[in-house]
PDB file of N, CA and C in Angstrom:
ATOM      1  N   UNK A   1     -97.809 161.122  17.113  1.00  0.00           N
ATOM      2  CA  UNK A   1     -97.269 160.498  15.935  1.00  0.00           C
ATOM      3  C   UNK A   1     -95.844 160.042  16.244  1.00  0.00           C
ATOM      4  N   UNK A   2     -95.805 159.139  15.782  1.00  0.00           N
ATOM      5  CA  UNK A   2     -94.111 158.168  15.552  1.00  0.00           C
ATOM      6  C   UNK A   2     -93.198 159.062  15.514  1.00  0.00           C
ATOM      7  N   UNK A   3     -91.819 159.368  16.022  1.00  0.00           N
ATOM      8  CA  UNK A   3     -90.965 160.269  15.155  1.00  0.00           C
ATOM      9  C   UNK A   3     -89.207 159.016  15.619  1.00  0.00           C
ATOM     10  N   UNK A   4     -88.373 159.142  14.308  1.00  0.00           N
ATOM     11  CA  UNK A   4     -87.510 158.200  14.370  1.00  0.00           C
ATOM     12  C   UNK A   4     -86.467 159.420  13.838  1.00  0.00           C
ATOM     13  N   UNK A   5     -85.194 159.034  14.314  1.00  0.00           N
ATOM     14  CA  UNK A   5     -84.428 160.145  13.914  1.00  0.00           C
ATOM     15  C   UNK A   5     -82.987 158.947  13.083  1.00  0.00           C
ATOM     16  N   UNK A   6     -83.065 159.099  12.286  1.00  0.00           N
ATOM     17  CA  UNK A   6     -81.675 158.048  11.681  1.00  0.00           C
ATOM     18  C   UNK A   6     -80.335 159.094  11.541  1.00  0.00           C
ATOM     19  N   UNK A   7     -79.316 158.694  11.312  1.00  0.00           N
ATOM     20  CA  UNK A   7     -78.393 158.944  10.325  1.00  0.00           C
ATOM     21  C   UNK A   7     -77.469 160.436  11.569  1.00  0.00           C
ATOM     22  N   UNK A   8     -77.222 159.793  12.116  1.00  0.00           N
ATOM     23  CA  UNK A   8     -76.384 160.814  13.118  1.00  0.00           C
ATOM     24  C   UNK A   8     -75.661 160.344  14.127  1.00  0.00           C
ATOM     25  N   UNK A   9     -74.390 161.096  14.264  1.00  0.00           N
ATOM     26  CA  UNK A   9     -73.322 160.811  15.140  1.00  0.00           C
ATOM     27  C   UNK A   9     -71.942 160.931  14.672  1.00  0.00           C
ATOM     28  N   UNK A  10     -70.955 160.538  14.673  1.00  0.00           N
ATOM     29  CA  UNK A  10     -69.597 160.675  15.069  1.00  0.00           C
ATOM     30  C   UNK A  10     -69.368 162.225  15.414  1.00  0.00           C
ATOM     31  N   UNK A  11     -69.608 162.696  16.626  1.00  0.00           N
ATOM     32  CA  UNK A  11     -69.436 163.636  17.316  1.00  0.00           C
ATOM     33  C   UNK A  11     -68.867 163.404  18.542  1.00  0.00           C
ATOM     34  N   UNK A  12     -68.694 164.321  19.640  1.00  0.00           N
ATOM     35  CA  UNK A  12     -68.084 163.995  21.335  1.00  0.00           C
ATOM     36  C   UNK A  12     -69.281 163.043  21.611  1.00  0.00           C
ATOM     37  N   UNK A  13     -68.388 162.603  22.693  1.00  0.00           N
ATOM     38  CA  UNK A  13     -69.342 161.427  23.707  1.00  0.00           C
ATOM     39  C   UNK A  13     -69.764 162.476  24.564  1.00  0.00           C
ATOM     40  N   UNK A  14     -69.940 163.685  24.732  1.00  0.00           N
ATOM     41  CA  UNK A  14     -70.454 164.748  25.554  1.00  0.00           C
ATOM     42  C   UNK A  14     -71.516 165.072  24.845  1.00  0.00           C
ATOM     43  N   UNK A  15     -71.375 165.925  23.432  1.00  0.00           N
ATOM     44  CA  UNK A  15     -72.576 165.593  22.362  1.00  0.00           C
ATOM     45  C   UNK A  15     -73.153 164.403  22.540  1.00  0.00           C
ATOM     46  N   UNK A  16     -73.335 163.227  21.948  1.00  0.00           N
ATOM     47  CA  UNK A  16     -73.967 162.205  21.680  1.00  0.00           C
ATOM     48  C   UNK A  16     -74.743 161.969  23.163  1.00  0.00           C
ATOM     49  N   UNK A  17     -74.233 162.255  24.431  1.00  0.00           N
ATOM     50  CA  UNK A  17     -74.943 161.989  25.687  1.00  0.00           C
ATOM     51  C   UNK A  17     -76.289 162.856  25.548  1.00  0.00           C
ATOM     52  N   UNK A  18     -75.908 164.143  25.105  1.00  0.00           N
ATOM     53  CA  UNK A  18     -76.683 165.185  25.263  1.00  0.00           C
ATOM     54  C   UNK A  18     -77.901 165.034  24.565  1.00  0.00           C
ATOM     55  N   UNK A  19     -77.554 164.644  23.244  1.00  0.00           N
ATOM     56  CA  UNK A  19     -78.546 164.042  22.224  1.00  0.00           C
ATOM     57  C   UNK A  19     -79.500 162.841  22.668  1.00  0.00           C
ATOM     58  N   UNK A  20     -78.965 162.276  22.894  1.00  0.00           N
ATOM     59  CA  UNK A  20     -79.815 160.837  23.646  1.00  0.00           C
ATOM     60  C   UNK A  20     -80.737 161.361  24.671  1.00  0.00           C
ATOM     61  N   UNK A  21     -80.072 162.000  25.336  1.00  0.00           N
ATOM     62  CA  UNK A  21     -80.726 162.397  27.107  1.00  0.00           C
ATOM     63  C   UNK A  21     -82.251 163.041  26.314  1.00  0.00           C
ATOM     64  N   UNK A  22     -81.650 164.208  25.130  1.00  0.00           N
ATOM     65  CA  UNK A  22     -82.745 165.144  25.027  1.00  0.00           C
ATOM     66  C   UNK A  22     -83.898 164.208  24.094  1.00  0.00           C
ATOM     67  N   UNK A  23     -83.737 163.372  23.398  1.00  0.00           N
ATOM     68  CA  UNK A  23     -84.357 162.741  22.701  1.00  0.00           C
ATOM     69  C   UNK A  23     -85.272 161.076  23.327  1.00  0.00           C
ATOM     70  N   UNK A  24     -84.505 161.092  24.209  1.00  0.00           N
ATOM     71  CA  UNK A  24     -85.344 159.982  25.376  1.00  0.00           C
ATOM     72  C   UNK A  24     -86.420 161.127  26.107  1.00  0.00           C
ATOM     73  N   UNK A  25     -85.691 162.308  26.824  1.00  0.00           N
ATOM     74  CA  UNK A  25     -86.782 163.015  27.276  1.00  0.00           C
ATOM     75  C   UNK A  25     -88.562 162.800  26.833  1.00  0.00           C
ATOM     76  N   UNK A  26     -88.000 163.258  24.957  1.00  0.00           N
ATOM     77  CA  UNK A  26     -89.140 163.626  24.442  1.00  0.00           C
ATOM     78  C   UNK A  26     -89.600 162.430  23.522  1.00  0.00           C
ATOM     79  N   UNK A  27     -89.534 161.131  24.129  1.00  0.00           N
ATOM     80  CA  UNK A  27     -89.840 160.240  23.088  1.00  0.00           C
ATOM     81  C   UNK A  27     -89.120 159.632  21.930  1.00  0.00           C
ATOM     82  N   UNK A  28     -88.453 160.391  21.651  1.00  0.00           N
ATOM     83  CA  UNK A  28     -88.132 160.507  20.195  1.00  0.00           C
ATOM     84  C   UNK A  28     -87.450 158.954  19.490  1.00  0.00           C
ATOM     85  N   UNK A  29     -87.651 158.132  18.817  1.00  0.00           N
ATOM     86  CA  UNK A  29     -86.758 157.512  18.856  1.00  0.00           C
ATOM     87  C   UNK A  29     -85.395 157.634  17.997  1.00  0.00           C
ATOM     88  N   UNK A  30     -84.190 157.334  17.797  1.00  0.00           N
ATOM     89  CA  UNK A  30     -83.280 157.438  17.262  1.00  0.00           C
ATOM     90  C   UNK A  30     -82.069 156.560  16.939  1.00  0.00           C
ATOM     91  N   UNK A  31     -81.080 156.329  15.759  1.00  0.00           N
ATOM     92  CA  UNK A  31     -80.324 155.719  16.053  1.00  0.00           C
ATOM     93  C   UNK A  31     -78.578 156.282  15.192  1.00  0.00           C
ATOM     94  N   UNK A  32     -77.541 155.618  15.541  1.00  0.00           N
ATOM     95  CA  UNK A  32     -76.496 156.207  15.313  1.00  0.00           C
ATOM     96  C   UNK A  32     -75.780 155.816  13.695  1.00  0.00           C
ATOM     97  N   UNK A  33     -75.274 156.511  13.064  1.00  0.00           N
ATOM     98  CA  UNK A  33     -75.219 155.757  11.327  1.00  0.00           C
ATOM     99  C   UNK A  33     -73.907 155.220  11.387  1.00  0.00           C
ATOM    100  N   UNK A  34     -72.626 155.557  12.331  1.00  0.00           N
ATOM    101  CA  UNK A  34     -71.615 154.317  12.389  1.00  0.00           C
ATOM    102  C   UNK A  34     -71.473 153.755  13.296  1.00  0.00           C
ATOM    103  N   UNK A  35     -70.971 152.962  12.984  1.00  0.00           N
ATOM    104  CA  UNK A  35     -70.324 151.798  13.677  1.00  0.00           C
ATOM    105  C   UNK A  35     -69.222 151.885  13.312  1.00  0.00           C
ATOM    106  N   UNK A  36     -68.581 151.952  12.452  1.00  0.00           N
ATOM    107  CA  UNK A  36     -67.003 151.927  12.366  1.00  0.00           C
ATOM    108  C   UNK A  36     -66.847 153.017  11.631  1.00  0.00           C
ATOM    109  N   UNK A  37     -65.355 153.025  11.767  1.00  0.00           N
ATOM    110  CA  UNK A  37     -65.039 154.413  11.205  1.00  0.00           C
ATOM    111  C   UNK A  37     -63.128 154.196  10.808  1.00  0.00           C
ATOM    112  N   UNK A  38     -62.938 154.650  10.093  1.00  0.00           N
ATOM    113  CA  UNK A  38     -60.891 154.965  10.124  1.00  0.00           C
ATOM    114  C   UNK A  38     -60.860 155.745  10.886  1.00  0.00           C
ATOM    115  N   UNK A  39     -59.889 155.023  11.879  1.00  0.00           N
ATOM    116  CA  UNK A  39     -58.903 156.166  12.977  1.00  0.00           C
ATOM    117  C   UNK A  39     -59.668 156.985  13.400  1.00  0.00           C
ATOM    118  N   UNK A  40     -60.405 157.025  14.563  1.00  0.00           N
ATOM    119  CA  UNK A  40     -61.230 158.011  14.834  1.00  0.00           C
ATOM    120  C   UNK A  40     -61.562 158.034  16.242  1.00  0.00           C
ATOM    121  N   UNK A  41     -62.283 159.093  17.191  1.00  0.00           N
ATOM    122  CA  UNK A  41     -62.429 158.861  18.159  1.00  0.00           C
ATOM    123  C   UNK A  41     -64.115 159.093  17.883  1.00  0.00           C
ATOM    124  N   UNK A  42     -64.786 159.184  17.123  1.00  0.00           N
ATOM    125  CA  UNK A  42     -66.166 159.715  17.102  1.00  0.00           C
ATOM    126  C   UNK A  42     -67.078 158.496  16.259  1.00  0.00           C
ATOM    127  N   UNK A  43     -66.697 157.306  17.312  1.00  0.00           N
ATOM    128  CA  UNK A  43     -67.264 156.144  16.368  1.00  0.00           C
ATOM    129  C   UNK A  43     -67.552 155.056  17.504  1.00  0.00           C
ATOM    130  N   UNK A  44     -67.868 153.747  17.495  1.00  0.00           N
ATOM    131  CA  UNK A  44     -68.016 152.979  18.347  1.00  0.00           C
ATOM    132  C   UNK A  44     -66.394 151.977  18.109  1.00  0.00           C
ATOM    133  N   UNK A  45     -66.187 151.684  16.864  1.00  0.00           N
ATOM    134  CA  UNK A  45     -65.078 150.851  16.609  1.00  0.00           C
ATOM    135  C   UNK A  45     -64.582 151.773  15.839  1.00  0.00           C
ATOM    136  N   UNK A  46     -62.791 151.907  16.073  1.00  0.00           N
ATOM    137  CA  UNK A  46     -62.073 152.625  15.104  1.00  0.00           C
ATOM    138  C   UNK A  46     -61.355 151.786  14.763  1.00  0.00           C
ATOM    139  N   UNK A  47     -61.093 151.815  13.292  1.00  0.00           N
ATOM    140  CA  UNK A  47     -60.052 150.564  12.895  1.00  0.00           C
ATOM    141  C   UNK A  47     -58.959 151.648  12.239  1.00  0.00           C
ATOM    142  N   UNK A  48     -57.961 150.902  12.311  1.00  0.00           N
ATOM    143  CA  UNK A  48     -56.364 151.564  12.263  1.00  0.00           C
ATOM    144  C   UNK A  48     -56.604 151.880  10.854  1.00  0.00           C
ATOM    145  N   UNK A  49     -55.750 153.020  10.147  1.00  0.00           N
ATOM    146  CA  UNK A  49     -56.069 153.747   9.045  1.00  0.00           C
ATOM    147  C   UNK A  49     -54.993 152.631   7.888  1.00  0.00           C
ATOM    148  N   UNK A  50     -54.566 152.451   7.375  1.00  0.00           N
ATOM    149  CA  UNK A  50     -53.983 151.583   6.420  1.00  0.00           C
ATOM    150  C   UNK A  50     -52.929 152.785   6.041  1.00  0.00           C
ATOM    151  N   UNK A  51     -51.528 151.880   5.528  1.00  0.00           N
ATOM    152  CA  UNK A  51     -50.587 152.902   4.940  1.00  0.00           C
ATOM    153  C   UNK A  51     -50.640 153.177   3.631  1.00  0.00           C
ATOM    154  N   UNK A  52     -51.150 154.175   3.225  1.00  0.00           N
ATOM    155  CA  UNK A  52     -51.020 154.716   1.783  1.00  0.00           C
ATOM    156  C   UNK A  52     -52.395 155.333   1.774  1.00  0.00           C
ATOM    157  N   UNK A  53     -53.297 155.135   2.952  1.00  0.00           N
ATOM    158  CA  UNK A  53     -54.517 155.142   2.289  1.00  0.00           C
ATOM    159  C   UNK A  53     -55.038 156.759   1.371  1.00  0.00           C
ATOM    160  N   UNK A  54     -54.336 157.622   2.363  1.00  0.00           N
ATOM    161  CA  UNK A  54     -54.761 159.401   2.020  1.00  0.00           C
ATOM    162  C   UNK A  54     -54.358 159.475   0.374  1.00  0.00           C
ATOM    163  N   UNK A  55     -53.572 158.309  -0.106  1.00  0.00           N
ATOM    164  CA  UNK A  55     -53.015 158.892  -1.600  1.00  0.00           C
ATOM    165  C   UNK A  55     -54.094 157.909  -2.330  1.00  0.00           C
ATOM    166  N   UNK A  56     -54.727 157.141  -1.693  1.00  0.00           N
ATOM    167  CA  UNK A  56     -56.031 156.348  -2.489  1.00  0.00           C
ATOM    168  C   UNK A  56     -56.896 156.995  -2.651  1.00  0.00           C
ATOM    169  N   UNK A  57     -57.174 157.861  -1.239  1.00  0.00           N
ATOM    170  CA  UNK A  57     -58.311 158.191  -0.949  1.00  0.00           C
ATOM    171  C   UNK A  57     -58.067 160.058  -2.483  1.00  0.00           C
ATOM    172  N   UNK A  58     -56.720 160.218  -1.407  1.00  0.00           N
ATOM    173  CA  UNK A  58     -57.102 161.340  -2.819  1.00  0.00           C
ATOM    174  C   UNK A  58     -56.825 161.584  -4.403  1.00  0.00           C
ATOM    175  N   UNK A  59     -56.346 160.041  -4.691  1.00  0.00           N
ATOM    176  CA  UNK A  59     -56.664 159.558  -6.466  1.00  0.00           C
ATOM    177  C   UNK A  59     -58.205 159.359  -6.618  1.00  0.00           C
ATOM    178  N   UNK A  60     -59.000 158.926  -5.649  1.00  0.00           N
ATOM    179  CA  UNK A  60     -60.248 158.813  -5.675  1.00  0.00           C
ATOM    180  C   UNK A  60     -61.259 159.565  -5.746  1.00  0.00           C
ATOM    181  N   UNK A  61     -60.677 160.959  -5.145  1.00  0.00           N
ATOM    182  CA  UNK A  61     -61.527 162.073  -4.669  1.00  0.00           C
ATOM    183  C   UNK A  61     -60.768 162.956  -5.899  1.00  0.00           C
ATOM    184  N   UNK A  62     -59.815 163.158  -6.912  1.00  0.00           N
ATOM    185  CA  UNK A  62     -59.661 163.385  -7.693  1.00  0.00           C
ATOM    186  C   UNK A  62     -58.787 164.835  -7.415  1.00  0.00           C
ATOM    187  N   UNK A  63     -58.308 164.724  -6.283  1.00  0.00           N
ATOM    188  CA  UNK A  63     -57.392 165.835  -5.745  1.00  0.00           C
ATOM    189  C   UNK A  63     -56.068 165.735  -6.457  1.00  0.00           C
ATOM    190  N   UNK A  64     -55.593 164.452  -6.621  1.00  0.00           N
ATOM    191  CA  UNK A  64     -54.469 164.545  -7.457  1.00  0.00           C
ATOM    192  C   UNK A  64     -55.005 163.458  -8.733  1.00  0.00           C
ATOM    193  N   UNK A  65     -53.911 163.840  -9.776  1.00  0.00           N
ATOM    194  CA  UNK A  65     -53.890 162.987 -11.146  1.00  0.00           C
ATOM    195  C   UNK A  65     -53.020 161.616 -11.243  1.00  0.00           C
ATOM    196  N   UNK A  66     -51.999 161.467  -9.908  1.00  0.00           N
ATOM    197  CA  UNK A  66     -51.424 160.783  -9.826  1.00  0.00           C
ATOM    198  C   UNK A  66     -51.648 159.337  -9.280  1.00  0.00           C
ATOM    199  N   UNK A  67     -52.107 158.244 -10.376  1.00  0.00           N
ATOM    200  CA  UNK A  67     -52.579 156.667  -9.663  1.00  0.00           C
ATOM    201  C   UNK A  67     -51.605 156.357  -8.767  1.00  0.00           C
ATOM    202  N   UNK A  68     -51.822 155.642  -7.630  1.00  0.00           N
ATOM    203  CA  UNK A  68     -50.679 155.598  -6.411  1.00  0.00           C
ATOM    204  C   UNK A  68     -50.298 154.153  -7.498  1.00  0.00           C
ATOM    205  N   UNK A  69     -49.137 153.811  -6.864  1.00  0.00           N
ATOM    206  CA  UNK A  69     -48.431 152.167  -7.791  1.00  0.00           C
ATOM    207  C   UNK A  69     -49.136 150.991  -7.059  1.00  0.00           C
ATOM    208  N   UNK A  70     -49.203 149.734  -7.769  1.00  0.00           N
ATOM    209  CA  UNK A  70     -50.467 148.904  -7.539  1.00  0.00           C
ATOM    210  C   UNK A  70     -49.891 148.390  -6.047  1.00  0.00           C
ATOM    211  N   UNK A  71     -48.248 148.304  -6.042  1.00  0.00           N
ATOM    212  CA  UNK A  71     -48.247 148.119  -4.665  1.00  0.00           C
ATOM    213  C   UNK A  71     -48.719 148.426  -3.473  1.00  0.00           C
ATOM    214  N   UNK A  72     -49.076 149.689  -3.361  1.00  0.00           N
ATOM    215  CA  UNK A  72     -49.437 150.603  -2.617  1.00  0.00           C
ATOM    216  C   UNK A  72     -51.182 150.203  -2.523  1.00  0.00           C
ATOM    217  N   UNK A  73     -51.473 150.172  -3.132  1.00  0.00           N
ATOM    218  CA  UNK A  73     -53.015 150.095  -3.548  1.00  0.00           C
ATOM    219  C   UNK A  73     -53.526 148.696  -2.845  1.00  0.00           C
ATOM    220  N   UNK A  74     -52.802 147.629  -3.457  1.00  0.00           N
ATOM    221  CA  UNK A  74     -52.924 146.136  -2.663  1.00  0.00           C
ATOM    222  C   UNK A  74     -52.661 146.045  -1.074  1.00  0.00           C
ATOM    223  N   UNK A  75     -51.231 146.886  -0.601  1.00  0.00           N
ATOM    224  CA  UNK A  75     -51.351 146.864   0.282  1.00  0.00           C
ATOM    225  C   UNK A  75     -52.188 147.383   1.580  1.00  0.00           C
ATOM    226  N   UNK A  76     -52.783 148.853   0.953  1.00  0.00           N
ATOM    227  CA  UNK A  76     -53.813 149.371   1.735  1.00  0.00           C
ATOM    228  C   UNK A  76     -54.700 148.912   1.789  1.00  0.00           C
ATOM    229  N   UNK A  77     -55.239 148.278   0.794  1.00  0.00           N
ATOM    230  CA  UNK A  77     -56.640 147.211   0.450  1.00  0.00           C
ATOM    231  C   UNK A  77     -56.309 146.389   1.409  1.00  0.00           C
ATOM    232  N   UNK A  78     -55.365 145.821   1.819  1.00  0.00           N
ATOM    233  CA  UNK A  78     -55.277 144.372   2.271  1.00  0.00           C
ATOM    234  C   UNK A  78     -55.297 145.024   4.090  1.00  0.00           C
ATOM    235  N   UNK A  79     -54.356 145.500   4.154  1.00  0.00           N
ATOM    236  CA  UNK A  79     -54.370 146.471   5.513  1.00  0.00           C
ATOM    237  C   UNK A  79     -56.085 146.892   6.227  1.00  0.00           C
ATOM    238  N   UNK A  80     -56.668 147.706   4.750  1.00  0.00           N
ATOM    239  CA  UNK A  80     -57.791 147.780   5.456  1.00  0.00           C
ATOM    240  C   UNK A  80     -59.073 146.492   5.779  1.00  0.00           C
ATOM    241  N   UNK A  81     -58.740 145.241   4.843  1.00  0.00           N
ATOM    242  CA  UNK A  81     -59.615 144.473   5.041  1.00  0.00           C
ATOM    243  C   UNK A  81     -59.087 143.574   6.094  1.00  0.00           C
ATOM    244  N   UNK A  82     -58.083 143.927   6.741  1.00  0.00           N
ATOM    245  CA  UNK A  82     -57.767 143.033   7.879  1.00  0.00           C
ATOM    246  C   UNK A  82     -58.122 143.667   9.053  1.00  0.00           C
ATOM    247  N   UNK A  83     -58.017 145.252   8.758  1.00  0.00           N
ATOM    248  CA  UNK A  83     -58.705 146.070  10.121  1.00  0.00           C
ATOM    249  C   UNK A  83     -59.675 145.975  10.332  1.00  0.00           C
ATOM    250  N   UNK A  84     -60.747 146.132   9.436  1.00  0.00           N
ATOM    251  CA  UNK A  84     -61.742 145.602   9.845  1.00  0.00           C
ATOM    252  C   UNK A  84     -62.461 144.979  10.866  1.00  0.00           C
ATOM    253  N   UNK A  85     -61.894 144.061  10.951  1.00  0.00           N
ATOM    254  CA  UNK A  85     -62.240 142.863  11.974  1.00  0.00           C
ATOM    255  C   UNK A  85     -62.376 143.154  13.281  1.00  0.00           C
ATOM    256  N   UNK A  86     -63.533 142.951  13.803  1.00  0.00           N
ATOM    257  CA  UNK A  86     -63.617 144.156  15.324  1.00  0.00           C
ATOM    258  C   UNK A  86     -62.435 143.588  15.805  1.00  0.00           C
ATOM    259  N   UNK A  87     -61.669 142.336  15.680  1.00  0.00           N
ATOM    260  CA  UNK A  87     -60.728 142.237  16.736  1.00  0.00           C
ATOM    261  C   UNK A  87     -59.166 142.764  16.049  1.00  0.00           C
ATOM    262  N   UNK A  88     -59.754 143.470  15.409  1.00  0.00           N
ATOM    263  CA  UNK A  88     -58.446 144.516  14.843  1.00  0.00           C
ATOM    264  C   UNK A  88     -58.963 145.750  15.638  1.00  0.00           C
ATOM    265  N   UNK A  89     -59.870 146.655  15.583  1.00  0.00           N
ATOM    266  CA  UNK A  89     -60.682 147.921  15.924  1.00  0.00           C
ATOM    267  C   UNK A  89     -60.249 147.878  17.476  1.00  0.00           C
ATOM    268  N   UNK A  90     -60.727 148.981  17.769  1.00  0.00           N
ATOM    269  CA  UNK A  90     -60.610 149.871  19.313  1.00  0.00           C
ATOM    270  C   UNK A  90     -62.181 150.368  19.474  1.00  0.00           C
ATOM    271  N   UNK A  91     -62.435 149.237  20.605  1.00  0.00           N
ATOM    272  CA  UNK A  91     -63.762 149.936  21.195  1.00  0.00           C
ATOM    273  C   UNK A  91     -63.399 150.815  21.941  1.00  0.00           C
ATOM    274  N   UNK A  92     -64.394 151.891  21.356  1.00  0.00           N
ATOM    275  CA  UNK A  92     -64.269 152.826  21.736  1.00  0.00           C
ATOM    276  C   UNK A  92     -65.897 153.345  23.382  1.00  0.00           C
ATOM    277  N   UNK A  93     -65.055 152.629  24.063  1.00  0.00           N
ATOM    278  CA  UNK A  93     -66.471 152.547  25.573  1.00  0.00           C
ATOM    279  C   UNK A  93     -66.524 153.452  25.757  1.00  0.00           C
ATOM    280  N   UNK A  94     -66.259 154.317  25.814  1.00  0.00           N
ATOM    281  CA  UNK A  94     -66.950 155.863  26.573  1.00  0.00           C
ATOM    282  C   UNK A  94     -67.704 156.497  25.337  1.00  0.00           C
ATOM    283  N   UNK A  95     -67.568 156.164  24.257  1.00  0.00           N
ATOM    284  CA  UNK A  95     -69.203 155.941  23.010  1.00  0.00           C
ATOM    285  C   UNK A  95     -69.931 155.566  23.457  1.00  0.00           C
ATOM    286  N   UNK A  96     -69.482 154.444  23.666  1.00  0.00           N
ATOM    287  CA  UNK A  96     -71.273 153.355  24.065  1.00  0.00           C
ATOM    288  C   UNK A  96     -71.257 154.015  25.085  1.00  0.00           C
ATOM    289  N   UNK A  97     -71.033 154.360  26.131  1.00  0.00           N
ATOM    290  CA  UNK A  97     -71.577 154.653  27.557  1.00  0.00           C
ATOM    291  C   UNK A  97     -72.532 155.871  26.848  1.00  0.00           C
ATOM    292  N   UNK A  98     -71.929 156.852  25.822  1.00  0.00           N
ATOM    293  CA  UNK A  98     -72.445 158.285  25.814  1.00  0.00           C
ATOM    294  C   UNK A  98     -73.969 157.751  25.253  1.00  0.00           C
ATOM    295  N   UNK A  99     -73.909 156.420  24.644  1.00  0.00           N
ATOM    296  CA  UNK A  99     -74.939 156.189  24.102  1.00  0.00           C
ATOM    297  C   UNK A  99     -75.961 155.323  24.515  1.00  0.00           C
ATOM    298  N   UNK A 100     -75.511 155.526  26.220  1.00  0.00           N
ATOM    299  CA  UNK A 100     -76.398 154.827  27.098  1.00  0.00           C
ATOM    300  C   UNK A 100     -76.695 153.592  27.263  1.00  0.00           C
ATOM    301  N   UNK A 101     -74.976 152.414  27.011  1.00  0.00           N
ATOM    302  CA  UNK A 101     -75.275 151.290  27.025  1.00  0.00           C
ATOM    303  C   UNK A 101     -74.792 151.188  27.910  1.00  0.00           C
ATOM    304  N   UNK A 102     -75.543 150.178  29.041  1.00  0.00           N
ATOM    305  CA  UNK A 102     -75.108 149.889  30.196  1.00  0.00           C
ATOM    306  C   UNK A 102     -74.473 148.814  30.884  1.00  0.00           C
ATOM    307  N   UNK A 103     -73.521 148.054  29.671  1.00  0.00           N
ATOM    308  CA  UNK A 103     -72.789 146.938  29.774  1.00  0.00           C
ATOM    309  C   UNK A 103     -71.513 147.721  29.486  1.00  0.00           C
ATOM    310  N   UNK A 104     -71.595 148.716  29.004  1.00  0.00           N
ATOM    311  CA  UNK A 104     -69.888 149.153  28.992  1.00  0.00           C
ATOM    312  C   UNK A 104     -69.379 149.581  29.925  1.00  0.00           C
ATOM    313  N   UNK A 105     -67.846 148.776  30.083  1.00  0.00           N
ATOM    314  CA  UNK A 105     -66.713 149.155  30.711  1.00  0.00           C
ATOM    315  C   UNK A 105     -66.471 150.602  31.582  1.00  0.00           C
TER     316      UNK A 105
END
């Protein structure tokens, strides 16, 4: 029977090798759930974190009561939609290698 494994990864590129290796062994098929990520080393593209973002993120997450000022808010918005852009991001090649692509660097 079929078996597909979704929704896993941002871990070491030592992990993620290990995972692949053991899951090619046995068939298995699988695939990784990011592609990008903020600031990170456990991703394929990391895009730079935006300034203000931790006080968005934690008006959002409801850690504090305090709305950050709209300045702040526009500018992280704008920060993060410019990071975005893989040619903002940091490939991160020794990912892809862990993940057995054989065009990387």
């Amino acid at each position: 029977m079929p078996l597909f494994l979704g929704e896993t990864g941002e871990l070491t590129d030592e992990w993620n090798q290990a995972f692949r290796e053991l899951h090619e062994r046995h068939g298995v098929g699988w695939s990784f759930w990011t592609y990008k990520n903020l600031d990170t080393s456990s991703t394929i593209v990391s895009i730079p974190r935006p300034e203000g973002w931790n006080e968005l993120v934690a008006f959002a997450d409801g850690r504090t009561r305090e709305k950050p000022p709209a300045v702040l808010v526009e500018r992280a918005v704008r920060q993060y939609l410019d990071g975005i852009r893989l040619a903002r991001g940091e490939v991160r090649w020794s990912y892809l290698r862990s993940l057995g692509l054989r065009g990387a660097p």
